[in-house]
N, C-alpha and C. Protein backbone atom coordinates (compact mmCIF):
# COMPACT_ATOMS: atom_id res chain seq x y z
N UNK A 1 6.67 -2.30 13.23
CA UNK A 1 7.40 -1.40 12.36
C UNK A 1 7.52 -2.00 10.96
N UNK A 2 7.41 -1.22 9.77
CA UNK A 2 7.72 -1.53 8.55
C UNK A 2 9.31 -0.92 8.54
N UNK A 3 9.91 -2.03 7.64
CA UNK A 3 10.98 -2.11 7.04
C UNK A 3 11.05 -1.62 5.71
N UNK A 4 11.97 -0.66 5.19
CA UNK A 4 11.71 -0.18 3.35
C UNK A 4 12.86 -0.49 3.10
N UNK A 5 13.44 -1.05 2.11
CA UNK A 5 14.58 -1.38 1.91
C UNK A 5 15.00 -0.30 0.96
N UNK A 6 16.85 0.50 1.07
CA UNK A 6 16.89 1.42 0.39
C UNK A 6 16.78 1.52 -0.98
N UNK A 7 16.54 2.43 -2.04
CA UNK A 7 16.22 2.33 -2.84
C UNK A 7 17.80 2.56 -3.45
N UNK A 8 18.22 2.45 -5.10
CA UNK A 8 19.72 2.53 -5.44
C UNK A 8 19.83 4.22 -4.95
N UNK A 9 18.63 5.11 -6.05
CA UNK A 9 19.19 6.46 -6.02
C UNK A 9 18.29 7.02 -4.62
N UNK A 10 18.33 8.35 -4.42
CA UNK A 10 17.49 9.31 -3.26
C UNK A 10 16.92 10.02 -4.68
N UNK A 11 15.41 9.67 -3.85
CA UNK A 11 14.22 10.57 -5.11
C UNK A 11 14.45 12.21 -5.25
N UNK A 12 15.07 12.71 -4.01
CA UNK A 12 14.80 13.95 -3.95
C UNK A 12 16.29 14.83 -4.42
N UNK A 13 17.51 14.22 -4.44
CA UNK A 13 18.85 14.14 -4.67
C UNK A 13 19.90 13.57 -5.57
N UNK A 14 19.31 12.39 -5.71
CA UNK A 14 19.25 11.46 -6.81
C UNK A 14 21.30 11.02 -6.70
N UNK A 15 21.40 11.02 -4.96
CA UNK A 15 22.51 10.73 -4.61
C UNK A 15 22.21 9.57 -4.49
N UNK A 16 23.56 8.60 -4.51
CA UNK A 16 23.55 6.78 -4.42
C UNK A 16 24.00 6.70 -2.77
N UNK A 17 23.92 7.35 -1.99
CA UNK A 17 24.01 6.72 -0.32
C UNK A 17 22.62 6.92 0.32
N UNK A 18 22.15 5.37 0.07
CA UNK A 18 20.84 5.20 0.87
C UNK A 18 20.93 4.40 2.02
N UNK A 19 20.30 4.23 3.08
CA UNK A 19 19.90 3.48 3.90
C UNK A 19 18.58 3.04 4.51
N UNK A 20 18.58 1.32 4.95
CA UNK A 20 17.40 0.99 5.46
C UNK A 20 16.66 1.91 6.47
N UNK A 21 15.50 2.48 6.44
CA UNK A 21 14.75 2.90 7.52
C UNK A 21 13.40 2.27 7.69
N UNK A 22 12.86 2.71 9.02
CA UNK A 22 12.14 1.66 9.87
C UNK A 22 10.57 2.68 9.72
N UNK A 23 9.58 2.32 9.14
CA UNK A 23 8.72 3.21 9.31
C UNK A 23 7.64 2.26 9.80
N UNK A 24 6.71 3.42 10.71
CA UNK A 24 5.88 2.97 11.05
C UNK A 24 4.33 2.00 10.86
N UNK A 25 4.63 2.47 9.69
CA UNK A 25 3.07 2.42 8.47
C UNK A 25 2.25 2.81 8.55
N UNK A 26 1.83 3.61 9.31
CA UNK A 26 0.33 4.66 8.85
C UNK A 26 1.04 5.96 8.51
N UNK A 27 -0.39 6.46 7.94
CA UNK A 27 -0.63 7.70 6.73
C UNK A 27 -1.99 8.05 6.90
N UNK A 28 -1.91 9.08 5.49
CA UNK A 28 -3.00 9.45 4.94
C UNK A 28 -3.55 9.12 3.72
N UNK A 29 -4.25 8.84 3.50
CA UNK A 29 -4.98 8.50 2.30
C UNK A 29 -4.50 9.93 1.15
N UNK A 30 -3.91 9.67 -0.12
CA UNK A 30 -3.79 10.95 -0.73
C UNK A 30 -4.83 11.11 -1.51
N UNK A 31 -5.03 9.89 -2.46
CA UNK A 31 -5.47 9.51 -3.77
C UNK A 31 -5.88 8.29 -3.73
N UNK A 32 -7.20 7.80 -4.33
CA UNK A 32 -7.69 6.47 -4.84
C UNK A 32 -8.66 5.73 -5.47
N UNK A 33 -8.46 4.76 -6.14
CA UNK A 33 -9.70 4.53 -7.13
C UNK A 33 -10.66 3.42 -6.92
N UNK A 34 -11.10 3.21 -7.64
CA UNK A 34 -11.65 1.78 -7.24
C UNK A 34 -12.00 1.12 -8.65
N UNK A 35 -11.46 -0.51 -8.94
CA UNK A 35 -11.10 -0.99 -9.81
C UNK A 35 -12.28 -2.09 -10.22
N UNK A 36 -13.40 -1.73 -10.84
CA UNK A 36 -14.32 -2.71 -11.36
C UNK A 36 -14.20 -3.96 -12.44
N UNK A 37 -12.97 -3.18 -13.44
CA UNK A 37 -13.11 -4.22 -14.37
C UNK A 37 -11.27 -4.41 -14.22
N UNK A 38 -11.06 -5.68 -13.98
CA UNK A 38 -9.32 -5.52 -13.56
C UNK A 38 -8.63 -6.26 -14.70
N UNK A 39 -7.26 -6.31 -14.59
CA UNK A 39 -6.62 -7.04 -15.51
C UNK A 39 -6.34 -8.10 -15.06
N UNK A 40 -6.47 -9.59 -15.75
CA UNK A 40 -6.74 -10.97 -15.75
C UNK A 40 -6.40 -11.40 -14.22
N UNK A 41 -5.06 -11.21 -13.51
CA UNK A 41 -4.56 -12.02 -12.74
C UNK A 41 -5.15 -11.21 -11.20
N UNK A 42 -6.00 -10.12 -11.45
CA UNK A 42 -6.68 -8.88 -10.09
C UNK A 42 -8.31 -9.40 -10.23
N UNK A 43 -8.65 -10.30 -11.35
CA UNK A 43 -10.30 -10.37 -11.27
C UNK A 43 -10.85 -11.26 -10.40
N UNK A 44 -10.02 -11.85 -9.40
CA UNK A 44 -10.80 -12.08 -8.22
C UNK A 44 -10.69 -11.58 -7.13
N UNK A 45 -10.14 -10.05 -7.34
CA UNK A 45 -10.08 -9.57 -6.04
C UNK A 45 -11.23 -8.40 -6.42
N UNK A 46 -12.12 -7.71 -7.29
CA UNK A 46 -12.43 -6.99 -8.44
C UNK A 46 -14.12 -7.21 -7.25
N UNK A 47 -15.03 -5.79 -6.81
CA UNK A 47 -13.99 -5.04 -6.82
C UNK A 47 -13.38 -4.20 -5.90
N UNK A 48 -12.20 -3.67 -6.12
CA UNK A 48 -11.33 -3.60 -5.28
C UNK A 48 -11.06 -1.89 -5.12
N UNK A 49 -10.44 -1.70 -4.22
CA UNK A 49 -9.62 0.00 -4.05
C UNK A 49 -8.56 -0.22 -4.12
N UNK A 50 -7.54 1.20 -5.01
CA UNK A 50 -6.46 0.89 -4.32
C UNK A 50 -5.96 2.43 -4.41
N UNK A 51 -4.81 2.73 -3.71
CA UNK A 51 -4.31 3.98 -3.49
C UNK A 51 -3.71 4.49 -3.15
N UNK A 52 -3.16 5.45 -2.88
CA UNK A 52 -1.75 5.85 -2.62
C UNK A 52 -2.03 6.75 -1.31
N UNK A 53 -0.84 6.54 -0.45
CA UNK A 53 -1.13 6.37 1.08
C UNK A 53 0.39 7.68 1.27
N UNK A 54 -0.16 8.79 1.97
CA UNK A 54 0.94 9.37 2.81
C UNK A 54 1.81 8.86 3.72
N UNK A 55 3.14 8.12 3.79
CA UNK A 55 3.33 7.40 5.31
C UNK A 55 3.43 8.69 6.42
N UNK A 56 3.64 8.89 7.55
CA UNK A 56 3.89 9.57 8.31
C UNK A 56 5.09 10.28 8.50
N UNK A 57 6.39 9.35 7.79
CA UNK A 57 7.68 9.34 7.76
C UNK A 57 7.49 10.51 6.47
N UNK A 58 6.77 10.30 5.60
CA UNK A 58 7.26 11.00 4.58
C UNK A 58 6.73 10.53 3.12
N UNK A 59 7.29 9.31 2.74
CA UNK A 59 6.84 8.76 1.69
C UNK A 59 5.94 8.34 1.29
N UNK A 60 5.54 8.00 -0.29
CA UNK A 60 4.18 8.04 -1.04
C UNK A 60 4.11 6.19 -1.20
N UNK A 61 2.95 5.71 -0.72
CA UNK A 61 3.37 4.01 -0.97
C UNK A 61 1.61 3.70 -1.71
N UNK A 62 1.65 2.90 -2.39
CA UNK A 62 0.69 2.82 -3.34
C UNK A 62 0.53 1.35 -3.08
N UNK A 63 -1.13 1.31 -2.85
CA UNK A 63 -0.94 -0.55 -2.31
C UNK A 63 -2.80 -0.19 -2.87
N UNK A 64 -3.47 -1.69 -2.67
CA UNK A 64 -4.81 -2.35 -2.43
C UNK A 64 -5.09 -1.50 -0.84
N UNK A 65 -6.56 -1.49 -0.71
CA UNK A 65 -6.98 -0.78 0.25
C UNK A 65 -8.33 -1.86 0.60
N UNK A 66 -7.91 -2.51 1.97
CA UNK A 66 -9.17 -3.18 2.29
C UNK A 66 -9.40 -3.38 3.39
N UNK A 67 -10.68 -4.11 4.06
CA UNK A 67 -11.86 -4.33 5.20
C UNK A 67 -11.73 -2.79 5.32
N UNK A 68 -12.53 -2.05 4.21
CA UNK A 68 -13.25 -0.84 4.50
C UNK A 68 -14.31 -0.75 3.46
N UNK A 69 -15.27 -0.19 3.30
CA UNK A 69 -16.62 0.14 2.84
C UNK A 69 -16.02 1.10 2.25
N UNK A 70 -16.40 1.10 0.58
CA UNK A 70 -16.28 1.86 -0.15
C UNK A 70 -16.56 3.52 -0.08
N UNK A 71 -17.95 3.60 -0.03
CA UNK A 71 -18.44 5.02 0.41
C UNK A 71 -18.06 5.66 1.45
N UNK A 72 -17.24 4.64 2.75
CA UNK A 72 -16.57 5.09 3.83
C UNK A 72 -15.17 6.15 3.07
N UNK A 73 -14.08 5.94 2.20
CA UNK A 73 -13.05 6.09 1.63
C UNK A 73 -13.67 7.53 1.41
N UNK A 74 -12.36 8.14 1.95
CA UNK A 74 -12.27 9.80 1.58
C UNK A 74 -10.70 9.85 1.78
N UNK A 75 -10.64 10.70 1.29
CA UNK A 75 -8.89 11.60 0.86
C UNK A 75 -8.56 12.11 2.33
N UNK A 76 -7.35 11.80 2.82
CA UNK A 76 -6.85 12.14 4.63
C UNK A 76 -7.51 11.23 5.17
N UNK A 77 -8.27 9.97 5.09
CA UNK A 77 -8.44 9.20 6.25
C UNK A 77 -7.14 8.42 6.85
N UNK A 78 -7.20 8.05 7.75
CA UNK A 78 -6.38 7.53 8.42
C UNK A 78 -5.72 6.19 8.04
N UNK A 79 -4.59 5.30 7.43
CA UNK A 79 -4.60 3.98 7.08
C UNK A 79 -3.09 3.27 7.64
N UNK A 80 -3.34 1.99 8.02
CA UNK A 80 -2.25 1.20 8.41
C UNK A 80 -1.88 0.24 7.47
N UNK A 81 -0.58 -0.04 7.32
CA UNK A 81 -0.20 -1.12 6.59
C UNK A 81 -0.68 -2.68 7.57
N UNK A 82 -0.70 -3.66 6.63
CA UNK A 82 -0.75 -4.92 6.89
C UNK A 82 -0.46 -5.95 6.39
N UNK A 83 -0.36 -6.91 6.14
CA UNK A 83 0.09 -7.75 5.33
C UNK A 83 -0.66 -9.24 5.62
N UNK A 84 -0.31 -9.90 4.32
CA UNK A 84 -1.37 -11.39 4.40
C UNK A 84 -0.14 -12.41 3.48
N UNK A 85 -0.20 -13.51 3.66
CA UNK A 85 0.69 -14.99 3.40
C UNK A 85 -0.23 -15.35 2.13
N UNK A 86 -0.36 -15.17 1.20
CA UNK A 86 -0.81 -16.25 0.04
C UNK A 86 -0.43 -17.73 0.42
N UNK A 87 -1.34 -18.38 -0.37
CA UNK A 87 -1.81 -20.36 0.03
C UNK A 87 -1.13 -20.55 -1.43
N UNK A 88 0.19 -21.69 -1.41
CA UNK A 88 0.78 -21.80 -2.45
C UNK A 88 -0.43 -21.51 -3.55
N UNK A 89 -1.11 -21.79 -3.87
CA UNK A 89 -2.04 -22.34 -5.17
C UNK A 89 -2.99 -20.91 -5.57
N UNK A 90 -2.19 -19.78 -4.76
CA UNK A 90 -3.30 -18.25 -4.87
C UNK A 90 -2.02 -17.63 -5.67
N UNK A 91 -2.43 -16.14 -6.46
CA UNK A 91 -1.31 -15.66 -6.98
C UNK A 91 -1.39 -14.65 -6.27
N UNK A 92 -0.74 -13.71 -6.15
CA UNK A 92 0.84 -13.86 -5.97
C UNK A 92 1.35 -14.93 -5.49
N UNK A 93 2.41 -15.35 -5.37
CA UNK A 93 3.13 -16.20 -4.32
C UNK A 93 3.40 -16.11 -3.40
N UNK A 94 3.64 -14.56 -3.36
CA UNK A 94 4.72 -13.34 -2.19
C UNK A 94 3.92 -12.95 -1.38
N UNK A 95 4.40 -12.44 -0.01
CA UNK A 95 3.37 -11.89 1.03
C UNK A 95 2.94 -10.67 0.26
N UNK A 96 1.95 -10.51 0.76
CA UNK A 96 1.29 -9.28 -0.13
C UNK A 96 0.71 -7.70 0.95
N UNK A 97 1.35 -6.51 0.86
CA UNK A 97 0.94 -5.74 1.69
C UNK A 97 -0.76 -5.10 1.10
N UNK A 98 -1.24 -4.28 1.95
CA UNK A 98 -2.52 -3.79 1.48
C UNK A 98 -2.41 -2.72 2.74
N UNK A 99 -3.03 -1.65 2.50
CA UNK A 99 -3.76 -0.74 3.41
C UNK A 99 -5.37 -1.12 4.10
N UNK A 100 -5.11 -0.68 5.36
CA UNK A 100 -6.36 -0.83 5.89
C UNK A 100 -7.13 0.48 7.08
N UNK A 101 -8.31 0.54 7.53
CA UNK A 101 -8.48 1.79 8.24
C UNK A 101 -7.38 1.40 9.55
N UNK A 102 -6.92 2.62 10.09
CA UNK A 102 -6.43 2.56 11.70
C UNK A 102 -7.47 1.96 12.14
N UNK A 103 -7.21 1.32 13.45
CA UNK A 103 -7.82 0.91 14.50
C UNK A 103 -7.96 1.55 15.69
């Protein structure tokens, strides 16, 4: 299960009583590009997809999209969240999420 931590306001209400919910992490693919020439601190990941993902729950989550073949990528495919640990000496520092195909 993914964890989202609440946000201050509600996007749709723009009331201040939020709470943590537990989502699953897959979606749909809505939207996505693919990034040839990147900005300084993305040019060794370059090149790359990235895109914005339907969750199932509801919400729009915008991440890197990888171990998939470019020409494979179409709009509604199927995608799971995942996540990877950076090696002190890589940037980010922070665990880093990405989309990947279902399994």
């Amino acid at each position: 299960m993914l964890a989202c931590p609440p946000r201050r306001i509600c996007q749709g209400c723009l009331g201040a009583e939020t709470e943590w919910v537990e989502l699953n992490g897959t979606g749909a693919l809505l939207t996505y590009t693919i990034i040839h020439f990147p900005p300084t601190h993305f040019q060794s990941f370059a090149p790359y997809a990235v895109g914005i993902v339907k969750l199932d729950e509801g919400p729009n989550l915008p991440a890197m999209i990888k171990n998939v073949n470019f020409e494979k990528l179409k709009i509604g495919i199927p995608l799971q969240i995942d996540f990877e640990i950076s090696s002190p000496e890589d940037w980010p520092k922070w665990p880093r999420y990405y989309f990947k195909p279902e399994n």
